[in-house]
Protein backbone atom coordinates (compact mmCIF):
# COMPACT_ATOMS: atom_id res chain seq x y z
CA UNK A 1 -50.31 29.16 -20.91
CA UNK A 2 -46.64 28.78 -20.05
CA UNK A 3 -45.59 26.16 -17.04
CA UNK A 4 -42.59 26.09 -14.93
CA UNK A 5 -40.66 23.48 -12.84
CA UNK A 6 -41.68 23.37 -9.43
CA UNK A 7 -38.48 23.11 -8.18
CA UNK A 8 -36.40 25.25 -9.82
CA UNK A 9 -38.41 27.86 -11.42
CA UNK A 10 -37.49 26.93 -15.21
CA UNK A 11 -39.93 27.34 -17.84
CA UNK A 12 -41.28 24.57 -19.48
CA UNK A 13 -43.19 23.57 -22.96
CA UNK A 14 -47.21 22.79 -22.40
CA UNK A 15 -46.38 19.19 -22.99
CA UNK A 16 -43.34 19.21 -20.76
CA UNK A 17 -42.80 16.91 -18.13
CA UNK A 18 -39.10 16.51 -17.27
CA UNK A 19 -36.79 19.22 -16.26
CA UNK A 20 -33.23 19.70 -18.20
CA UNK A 21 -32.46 21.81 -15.19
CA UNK A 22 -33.02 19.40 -12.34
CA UNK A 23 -32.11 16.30 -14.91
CA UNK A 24 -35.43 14.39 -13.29
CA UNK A 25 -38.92 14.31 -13.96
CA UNK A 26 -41.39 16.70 -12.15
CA UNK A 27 -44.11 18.13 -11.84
CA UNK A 28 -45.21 21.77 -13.26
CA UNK A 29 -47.32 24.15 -12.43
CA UNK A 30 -49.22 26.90 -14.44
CA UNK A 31 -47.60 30.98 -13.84
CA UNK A 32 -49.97 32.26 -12.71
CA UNK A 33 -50.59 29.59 -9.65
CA UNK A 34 -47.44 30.36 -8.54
CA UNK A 35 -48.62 34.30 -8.78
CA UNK A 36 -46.25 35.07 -11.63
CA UNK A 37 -47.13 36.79 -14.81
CA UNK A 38 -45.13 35.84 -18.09
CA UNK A 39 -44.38 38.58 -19.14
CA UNK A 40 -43.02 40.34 -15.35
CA UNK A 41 -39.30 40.04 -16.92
CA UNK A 42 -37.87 40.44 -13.29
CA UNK A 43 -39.49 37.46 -11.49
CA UNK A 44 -38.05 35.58 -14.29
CA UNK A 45 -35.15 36.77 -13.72
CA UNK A 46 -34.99 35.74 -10.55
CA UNK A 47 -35.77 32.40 -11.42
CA UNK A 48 -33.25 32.60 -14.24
CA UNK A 49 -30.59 33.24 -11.20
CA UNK A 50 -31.77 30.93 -9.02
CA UNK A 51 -31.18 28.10 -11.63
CA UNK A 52 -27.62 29.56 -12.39
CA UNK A 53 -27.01 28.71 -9.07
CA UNK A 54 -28.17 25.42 -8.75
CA UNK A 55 -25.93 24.67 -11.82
CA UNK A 56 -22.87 26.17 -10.41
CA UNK A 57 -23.64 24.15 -7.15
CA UNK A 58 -23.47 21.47 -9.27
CA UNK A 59 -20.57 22.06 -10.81
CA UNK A 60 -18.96 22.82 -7.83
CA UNK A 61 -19.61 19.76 -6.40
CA UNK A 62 -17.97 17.65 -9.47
CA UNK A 63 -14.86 19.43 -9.46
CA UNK A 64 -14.78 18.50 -5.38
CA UNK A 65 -15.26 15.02 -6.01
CA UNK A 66 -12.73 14.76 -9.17
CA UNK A 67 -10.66 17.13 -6.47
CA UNK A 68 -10.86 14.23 -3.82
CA UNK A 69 -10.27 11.55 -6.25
CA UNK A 70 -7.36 12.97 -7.35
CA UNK A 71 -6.23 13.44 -3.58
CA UNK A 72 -6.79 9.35 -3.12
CA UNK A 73 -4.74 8.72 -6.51
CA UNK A 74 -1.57 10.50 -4.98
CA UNK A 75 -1.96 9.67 -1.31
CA UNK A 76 -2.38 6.05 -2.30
CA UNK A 77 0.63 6.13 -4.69
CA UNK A 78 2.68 7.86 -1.85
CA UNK A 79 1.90 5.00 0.21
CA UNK A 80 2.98 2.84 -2.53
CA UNK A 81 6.42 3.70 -2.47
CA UNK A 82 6.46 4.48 1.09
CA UNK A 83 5.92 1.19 1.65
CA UNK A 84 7.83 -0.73 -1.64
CA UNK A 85 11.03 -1.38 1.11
CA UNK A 86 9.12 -3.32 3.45
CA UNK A 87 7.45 -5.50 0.34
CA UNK A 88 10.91 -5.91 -0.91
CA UNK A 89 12.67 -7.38 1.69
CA UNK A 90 9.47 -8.41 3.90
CA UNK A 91 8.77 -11.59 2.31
CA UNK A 92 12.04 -13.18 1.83
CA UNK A 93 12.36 -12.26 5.94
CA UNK A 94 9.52 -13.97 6.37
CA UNK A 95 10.64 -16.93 4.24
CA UNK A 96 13.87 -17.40 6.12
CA UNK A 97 12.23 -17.39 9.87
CA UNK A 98 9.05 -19.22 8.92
CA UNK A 99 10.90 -22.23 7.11
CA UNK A 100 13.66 -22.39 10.19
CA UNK A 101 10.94 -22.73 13.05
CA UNK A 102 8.77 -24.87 10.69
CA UNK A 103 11.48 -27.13 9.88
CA UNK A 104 10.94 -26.43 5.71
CA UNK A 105 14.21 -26.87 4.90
CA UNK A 106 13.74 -26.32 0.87
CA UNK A 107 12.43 -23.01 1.66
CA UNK A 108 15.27 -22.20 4.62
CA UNK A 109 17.60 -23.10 1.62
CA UNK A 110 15.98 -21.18 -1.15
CA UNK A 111 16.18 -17.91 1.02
CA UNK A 112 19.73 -18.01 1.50
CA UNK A 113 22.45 -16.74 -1.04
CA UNK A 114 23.72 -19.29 -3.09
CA UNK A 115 27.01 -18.69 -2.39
CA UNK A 116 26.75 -18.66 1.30
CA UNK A 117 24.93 -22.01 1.02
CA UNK A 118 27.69 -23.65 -1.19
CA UNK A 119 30.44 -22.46 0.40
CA UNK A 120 29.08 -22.29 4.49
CA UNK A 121 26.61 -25.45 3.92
CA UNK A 122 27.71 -27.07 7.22
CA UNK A 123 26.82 -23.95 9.81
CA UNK A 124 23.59 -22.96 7.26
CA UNK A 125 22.58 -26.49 8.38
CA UNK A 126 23.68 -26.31 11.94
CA UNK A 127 21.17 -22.51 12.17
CA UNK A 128 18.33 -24.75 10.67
CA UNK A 129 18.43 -27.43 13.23
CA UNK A 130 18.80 -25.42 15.85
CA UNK A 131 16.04 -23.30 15.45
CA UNK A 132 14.11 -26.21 13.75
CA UNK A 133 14.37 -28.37 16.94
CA UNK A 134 12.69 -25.37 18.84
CA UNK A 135 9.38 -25.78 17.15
CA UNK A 136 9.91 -30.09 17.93
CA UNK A 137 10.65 -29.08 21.73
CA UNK A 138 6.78 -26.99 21.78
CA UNK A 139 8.19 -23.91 21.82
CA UNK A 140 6.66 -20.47 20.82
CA UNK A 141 8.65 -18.69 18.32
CA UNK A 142 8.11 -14.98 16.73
CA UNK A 143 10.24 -12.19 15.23
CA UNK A 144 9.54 -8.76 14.66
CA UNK A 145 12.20 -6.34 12.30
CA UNK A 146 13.35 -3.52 14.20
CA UNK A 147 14.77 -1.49 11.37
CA UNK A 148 15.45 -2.07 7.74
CA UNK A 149 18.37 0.15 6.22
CA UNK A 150 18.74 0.24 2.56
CA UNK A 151 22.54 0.38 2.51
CA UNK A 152 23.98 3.26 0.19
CA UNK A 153 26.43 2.40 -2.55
CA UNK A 154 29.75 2.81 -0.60
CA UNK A 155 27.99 0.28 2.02
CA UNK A 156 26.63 -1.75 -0.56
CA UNK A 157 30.31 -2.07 -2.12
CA UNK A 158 31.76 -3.30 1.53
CA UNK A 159 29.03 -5.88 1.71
CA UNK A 160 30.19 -6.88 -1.47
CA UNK A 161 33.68 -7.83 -0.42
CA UNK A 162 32.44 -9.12 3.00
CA UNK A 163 30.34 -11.84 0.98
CA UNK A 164 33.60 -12.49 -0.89
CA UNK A 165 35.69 -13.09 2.29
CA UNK A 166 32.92 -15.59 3.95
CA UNK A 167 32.55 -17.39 0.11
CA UNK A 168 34.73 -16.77 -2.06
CA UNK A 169 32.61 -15.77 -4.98
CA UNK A 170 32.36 -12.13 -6.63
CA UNK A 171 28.83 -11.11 -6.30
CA UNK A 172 26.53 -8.77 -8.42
CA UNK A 173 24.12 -6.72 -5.78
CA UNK A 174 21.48 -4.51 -7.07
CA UNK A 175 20.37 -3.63 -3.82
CA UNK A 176 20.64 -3.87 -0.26
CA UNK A 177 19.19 -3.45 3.39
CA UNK A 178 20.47 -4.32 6.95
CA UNK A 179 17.91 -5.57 8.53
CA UNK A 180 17.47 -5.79 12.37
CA UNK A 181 15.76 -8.17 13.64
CA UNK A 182 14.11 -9.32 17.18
CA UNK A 183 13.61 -12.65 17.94
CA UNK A 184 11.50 -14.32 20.94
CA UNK A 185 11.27 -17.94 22.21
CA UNK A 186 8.99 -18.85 24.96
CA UNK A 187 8.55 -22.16 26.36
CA UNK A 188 6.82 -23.02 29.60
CA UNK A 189 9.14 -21.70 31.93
CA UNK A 190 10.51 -18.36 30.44
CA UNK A 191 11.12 -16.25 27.30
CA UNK A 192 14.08 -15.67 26.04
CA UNK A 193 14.27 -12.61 23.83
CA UNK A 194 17.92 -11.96 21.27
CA UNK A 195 18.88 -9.56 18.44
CA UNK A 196 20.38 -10.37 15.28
CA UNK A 197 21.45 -8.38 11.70
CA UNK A 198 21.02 -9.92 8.63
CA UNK A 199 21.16 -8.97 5.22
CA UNK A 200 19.10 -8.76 2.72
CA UNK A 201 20.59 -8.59 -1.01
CA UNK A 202 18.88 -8.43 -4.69
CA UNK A 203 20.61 -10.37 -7.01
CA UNK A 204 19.45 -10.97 -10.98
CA UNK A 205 15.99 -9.47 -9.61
CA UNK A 206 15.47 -11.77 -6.66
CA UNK A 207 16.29 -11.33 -2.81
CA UNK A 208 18.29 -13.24 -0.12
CA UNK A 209 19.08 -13.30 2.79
CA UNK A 210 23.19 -12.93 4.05
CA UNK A 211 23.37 -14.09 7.56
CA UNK A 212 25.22 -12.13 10.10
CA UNK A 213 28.69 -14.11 10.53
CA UNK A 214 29.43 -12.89 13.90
C-alpha cells in the first residue's frame, strides 16, 4: 500500500520516512486514511500542485533574501564612500585639537605640515600654549566641524601658492578640504564660543593640517 507525507501530500516508498519535499523527517500515513485512492489520478494531482507550490514558495523566498542581501551590500558600500571624507580628514582634526587642549605636543607637531612647522615654528608654538594652558586653567574644551569642503583643483592650486607665501617651500597636494570648525571653552563663569578655517592637505599619502593665517 502506497503512503504519503502528511504535510505535503507527496508519495512516499513503504519504508519511507523522510520527505525530499519538506527536506525533514515526518510522519506518513496510508491513502486510503486520508480517503484517497491510488489510482484517482486527480487527487494526486492536486497534491502534485500543492507541492509545486510549496517549492516555488520556497524559491521565492531565497531569491528575497539573496534580493535583500544584495540591497545591504550596496547600501553599505554607498555609505562607505559617503562617508570616506569625514574618515579622511576626521582623524588628523581630531589629532590637532586633542593634542593642543591635552598639552601632547609630539602629536600637536606631527599634525601640522612640515613646512609650516619649520618655517612658522615660533607662532605653531605660541597656538599650542595657548590652548594648552586652557586645559592647566580647568577649563572645558570641545570642537565640532561645521563643514568640510574638498577644494576643487583650481582651489587646490591657490592653496598651493598660499602655503608657498607663508613657507617658502613648493608643495605636492593630492588632496584637499577647508574645514570649518567650531570651537567652545567654558570655565566657571561663562562660555566662550569662536570659529576658525583650517586646512586639511594630503601629502605623499598622509594628511595635515594648514592653519588659517589670518
Amino acid at each position: 500500500m502506497s503512503r504519503v507525507c502528511k504535510v505535503c501530500g507527496t508519495r512516499l516508498n513503504d519504508d519511507d520516512n523522510y520527505c525530499v519535499i519538506c527536506d525533514k523527517y515526518v510522519d506518513a500515513i496510508d491513502e486510503t486514511e486520508r480517503g484517497i485512492d491510488k489510482d484517482d489520478k486527480s487527487a494526486f494531482a492536486v497534491y502534485n500542485k500543492s507541492v509545486n507550490v510549496m517549492v516555488e514558495k520556497k524559491g521565492n523566498a531565497k531569491v528575497i533574501v539573496f534580493a535583500v542581501i544584495g540591497l545591504l551590500i550596496v547600501l553599505t558600500t554607498v555609505l562607505y564612500f559617503v562617508t570616506y571624507p569625514s574618515r579622511s580628514y576626521g582623524k588628523i582634526v581630531e589629532k590637532y585639537y586633542h593634542s593642543m587642549f591635552e598639552g601632547i605636543e609630539k602629536d600637536y607637531k606631527e599634525a601640522l605640515l612640515d613646512e609650516y612647522l619649520s618655517s612658522n615654528g615660533d607662532k605653531a608654538e605660541m597656538r599650542f600654549i595657548a590652548y594648552s594652558t586652557l586645559n592647566v586653567d580647568g577649563c572645558d574644551f570641545k570642537y565640532e566641524i561645521d563643514k568640510a569642503t574638498k577644494l576643487s583643483k583650481d582651489d587646490k592650486e591657490e592653496l598651493v601658492r598660499d602655503i608657498k607665501d607663508c613657507t617658502g617651500a613648493d608643495v605636492d597636494v593630492s588632496q584637499a578640504f577647508k574645514v570649518n570648525v567650531t570651537i567652545e571653552v567654558q570655565n566657571s563663569i561663562d562660555t566662550t564660543t569662536g570659529n576658525e578655517t583650517i586646512w586639511v592637505v594630503k601629502i605623499s599619502g598622509k594628511n595635515y593640517i594648514f592653519p588659517n593665517q589670518e
